[in-house]
Protein backbone atom coordinates (compact mmCIF):
# COMPACT_ATOMS: atom_id res chain seq x y z
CA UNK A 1 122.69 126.22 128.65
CA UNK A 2 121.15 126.34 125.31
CA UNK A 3 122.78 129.40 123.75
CA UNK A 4 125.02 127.73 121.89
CA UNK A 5 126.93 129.82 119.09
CA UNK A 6 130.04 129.95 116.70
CA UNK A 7 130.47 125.83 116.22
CA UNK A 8 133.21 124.75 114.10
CA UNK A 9 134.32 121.12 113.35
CA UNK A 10 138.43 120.21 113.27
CA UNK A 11 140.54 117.27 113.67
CA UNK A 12 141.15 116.04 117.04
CA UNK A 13 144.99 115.27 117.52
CA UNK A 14 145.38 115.20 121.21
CA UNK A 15 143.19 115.05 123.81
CA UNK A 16 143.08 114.45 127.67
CA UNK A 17 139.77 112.51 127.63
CA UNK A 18 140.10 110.24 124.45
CA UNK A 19 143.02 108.70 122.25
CA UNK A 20 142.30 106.92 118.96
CA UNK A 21 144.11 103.51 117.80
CA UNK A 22 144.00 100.60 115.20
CA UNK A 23 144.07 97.51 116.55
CA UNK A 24 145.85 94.78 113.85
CA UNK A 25 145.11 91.03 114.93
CA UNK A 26 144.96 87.68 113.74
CA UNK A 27 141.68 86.07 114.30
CA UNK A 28 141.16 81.66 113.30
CA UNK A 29 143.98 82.89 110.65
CA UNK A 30 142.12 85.84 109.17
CA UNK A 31 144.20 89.14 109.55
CA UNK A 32 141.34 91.67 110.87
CA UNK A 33 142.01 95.46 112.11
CA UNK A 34 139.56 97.28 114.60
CA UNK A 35 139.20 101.29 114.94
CA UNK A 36 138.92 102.13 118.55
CA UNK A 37 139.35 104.98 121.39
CA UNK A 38 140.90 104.18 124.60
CA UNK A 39 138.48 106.62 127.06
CA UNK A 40 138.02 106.98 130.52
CA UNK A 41 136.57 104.41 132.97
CA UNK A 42 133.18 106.33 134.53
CA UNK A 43 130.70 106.17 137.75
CA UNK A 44 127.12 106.64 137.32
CA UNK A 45 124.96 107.45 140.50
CA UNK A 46 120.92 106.21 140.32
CA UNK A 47 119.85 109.31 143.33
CA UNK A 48 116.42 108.87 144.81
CA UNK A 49 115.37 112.00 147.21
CA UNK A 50 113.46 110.21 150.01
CA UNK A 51 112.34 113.06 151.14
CA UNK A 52 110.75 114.40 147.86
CA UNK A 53 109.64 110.63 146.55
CA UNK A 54 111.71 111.57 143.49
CA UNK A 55 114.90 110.92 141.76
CA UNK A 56 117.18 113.14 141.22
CA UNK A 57 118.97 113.62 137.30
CA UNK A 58 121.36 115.94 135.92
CA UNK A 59 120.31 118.07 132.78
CA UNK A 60 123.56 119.63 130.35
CA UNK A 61 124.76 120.01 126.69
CA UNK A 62 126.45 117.19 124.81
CA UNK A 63 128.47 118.40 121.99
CA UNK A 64 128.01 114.73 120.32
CA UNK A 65 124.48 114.66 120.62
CA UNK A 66 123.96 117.81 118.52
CA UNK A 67 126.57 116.90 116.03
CA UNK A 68 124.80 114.16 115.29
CA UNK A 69 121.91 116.50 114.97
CA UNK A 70 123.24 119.06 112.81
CA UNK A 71 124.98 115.92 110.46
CA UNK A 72 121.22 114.91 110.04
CA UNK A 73 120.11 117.70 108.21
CA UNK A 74 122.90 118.42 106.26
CA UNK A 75 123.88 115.72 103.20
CA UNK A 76 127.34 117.15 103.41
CA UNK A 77 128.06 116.21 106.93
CA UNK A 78 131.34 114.78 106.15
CA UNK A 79 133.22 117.94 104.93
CA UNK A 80 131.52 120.36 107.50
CA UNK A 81 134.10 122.70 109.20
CA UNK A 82 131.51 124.87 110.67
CA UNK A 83 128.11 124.53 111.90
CA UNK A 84 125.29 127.47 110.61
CA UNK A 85 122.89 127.41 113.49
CA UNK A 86 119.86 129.12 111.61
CA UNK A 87 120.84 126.56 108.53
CA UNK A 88 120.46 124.11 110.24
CA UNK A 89 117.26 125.29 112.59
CA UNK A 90 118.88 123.93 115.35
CA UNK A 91 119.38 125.84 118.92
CA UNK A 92 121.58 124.65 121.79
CA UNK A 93 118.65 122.57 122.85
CA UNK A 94 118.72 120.38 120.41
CA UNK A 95 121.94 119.10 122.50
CA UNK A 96 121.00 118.71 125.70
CA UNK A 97 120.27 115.24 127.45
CA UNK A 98 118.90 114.12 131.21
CA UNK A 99 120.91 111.74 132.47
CA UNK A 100 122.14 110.04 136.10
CA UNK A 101 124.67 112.07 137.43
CA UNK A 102 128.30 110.59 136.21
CA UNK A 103 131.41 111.57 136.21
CA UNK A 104 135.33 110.11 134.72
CA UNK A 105 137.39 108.16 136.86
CA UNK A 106 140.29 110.48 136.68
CA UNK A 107 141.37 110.19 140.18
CA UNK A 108 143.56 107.93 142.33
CA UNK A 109 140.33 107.19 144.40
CA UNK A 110 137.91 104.08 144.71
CA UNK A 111 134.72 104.50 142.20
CA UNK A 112 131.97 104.88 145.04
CA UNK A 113 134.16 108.01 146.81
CA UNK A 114 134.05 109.19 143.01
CA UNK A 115 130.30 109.27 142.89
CA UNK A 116 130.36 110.31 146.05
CA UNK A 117 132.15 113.24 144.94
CA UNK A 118 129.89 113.84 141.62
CA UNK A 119 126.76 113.86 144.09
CA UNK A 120 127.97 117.00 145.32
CA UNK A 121 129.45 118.56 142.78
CA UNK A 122 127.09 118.07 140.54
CA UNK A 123 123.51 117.87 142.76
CA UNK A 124 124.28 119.20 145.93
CA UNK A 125 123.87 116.37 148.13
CA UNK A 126 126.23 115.67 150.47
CA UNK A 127 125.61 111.64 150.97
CA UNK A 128 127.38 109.59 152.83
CA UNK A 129 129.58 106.70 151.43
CA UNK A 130 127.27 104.26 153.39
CA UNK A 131 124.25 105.37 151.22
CA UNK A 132 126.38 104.72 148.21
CA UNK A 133 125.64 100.67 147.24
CA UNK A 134 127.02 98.96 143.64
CA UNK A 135 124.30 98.03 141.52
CA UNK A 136 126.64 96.45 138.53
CA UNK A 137 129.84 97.30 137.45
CA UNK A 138 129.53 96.70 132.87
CA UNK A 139 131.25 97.81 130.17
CA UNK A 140 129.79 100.61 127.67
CA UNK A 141 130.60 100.87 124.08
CA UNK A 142 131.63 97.95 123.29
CA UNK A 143 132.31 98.97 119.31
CA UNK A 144 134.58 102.00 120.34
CA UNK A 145 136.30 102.15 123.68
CA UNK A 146 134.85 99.02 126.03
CA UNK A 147 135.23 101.37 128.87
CA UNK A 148 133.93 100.30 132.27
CA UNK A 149 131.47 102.30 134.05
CA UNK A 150 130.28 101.35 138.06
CA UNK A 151 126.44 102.36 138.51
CA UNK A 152 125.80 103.30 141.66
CA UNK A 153 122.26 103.47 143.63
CA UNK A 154 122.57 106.73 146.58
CA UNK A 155 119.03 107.54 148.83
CA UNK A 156 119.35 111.02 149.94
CA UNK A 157 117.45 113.56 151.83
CA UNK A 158 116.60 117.11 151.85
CA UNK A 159 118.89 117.18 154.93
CA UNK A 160 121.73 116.16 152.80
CA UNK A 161 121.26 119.29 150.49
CA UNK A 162 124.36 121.30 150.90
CA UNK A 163 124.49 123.24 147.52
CA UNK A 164 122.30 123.93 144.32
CA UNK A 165 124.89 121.89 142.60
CA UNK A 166 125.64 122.51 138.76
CA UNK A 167 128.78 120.61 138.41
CA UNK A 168 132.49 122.79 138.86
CA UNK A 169 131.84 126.26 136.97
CA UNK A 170 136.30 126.07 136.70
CA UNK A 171 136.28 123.35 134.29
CA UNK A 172 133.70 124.48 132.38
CA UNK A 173 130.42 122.38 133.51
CA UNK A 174 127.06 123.95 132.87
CA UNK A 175 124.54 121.47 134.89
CA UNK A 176 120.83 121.78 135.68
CA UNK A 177 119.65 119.38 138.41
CA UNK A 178 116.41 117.76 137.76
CA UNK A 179 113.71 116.07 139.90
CA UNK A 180 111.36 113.32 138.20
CA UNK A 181 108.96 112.08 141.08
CA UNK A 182 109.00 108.42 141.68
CA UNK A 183 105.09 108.11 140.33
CA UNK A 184 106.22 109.61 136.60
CA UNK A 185 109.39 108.11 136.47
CA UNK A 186 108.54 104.59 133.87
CA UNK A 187 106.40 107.97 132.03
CA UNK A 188 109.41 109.47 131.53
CA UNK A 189 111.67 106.35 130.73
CA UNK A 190 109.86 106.64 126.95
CA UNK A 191 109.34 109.95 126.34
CA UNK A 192 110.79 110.76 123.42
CA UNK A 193 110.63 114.21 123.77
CA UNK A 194 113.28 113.93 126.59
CA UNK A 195 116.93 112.99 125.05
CA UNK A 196 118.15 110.22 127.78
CA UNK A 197 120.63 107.40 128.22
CA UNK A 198 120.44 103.55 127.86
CA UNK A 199 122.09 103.74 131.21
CA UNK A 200 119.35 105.77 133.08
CA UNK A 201 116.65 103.35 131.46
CA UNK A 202 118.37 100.45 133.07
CA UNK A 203 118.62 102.42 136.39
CA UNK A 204 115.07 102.78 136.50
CA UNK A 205 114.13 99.58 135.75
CA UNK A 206 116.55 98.26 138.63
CA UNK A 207 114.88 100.35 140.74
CA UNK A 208 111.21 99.12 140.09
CA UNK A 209 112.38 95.60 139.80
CA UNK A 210 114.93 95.46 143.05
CA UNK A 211 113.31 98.55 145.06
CA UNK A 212 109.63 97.98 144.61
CA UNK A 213 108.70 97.83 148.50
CA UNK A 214 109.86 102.28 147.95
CA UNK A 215 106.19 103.74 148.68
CA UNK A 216 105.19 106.85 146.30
C-alpha cells in the first residue's frame, strides 16, 4: 500500500468524482463570489465486532493527504509538476489514514443498503440491513462542497465474516482492514501517530456516550 512511486501534479479538467464552480451572489447588497466543488454525497459505517470486543476500521492511501505532505516540505509547492520521493523523504506511508469504512453514493440505492454494501466490500462482513441503524445524517465540508454524508452504526460477528475484504481490486481500491479493541479505542482517538478522520472521532465518542452499557 505504501510503495508509492512516479507522482506528478496536473490540472484537473474533468472528473467523475468532483466538478469545480464559482458561485456569484448578492448578499445584504454586497456582490460576493464563492469557489466550490460539487462532490459526491457519502455513507460512513461505525462497525463494532461483538464477537472480538473491537471495532472494525479500514486502513488505505489518500492521495490528498500526502500532497499536503509533500507541499509541506517544499516552499515551491505551488508550481510542483512532479513529486521527488527521496526529496522530499516521504514514502507512501506518509499517505495513508484509518478511517470508518465509507463509500460514495453513486448508486440508485437507499444510503443504509450502500453501507451495507461497503461492509462487504470493503471488511468482509456480510451484515444484515437490520444491524445497520442511522446515527446522524450532516453535512461535511462546509467551505468546499457541503456534501452530505449518513453515518451509520453496524454490530457484527465473526459469523458474519464472509471475505478478508480490501475494497474492489477492479476499480483500483487497495484496503487493509483494521481491528482497534473496544478497551484502546478513546487511546487511539488521539494518537497522533495514527492519521484519522474528524468523522471517526465523532463515531467513537457516540459510541461511548450512546453505547456505554457494551461490556469490554
Amino acid at each position: 500500500m505504501d510503495d508509492v512511486r512516479d507522482v506528478r501534479i496536473e490540472p484537473c479538467s474533468e472528473s467523475r468524482y468532483i466538478r469545480p464552480y464559482r458561485l456569484h451572489y448578492v448578499q445584504n447588497g454586497v456582490k460576493k463570489f464563492w469557489d466550490l466543488i460539487q462532490s459526491h454525497d457519502s455513507v460512513a459505517v461505525l462497525i463494532y465486532n461483538t464477537s472480538r470486543k473491537a471495532f472494525i476500521l479500514v486502513k488505505q492511501f489518500r492521495p490528498a493527504l500526502y500532497l499536503r505532505k509533500c507541499m509541506q516540505k517544499s516552499v515551491e509547492c505551488g508550481s510542483l509538476q512532479s513529486i521527488d520521493e527521496v526529496q522530499f523523504d516521504l514514502s507512501g506511508s506518509a499517505g495513508i489514514s484509518y478511517e470508518l469504512c465509507a463509500g460514495i453514493v453513486d448508486r440508485d440505492h437507499a444510503p443504509a443498503e450502500i453501507a451495507k454494501a461497503e461492509v462487504l466490500e470493503e471488511c468482509g462482513y456480510d451484515v444484515p440491513l437490520a444491524n445497520i441503524s442511522l446515527i446522524s445524517a450532516h453535512h461535511g465540508n462546509v467551505g468546499t462542497s457541503g456534501n452530505q454524508s449518513h453515518l451509520f452504526y453496524a454490530e457484527v460477528d465473526d459469523a458474519m465474516k464472509k471475505t478478508d475484504g480490501g475494497g474492489l481490486v477492479e476499480e483500483g481500491e487497495m484496503i487493509d482492514v483494521v481491528e482497534v479493541p473496544l478497551d484502546e479505542a478513546r487511546a487511539f482517538m488521539f494518537d497522533s501517530t495514527k492519521p484519522t478522520t474528524v468523522r471517526l472521532m465523532f463515531a467513537f465518542m457516540w459510541f461511548f456516550d450512546k453505547r456505554n452499557n457494551v461490556k469490554s
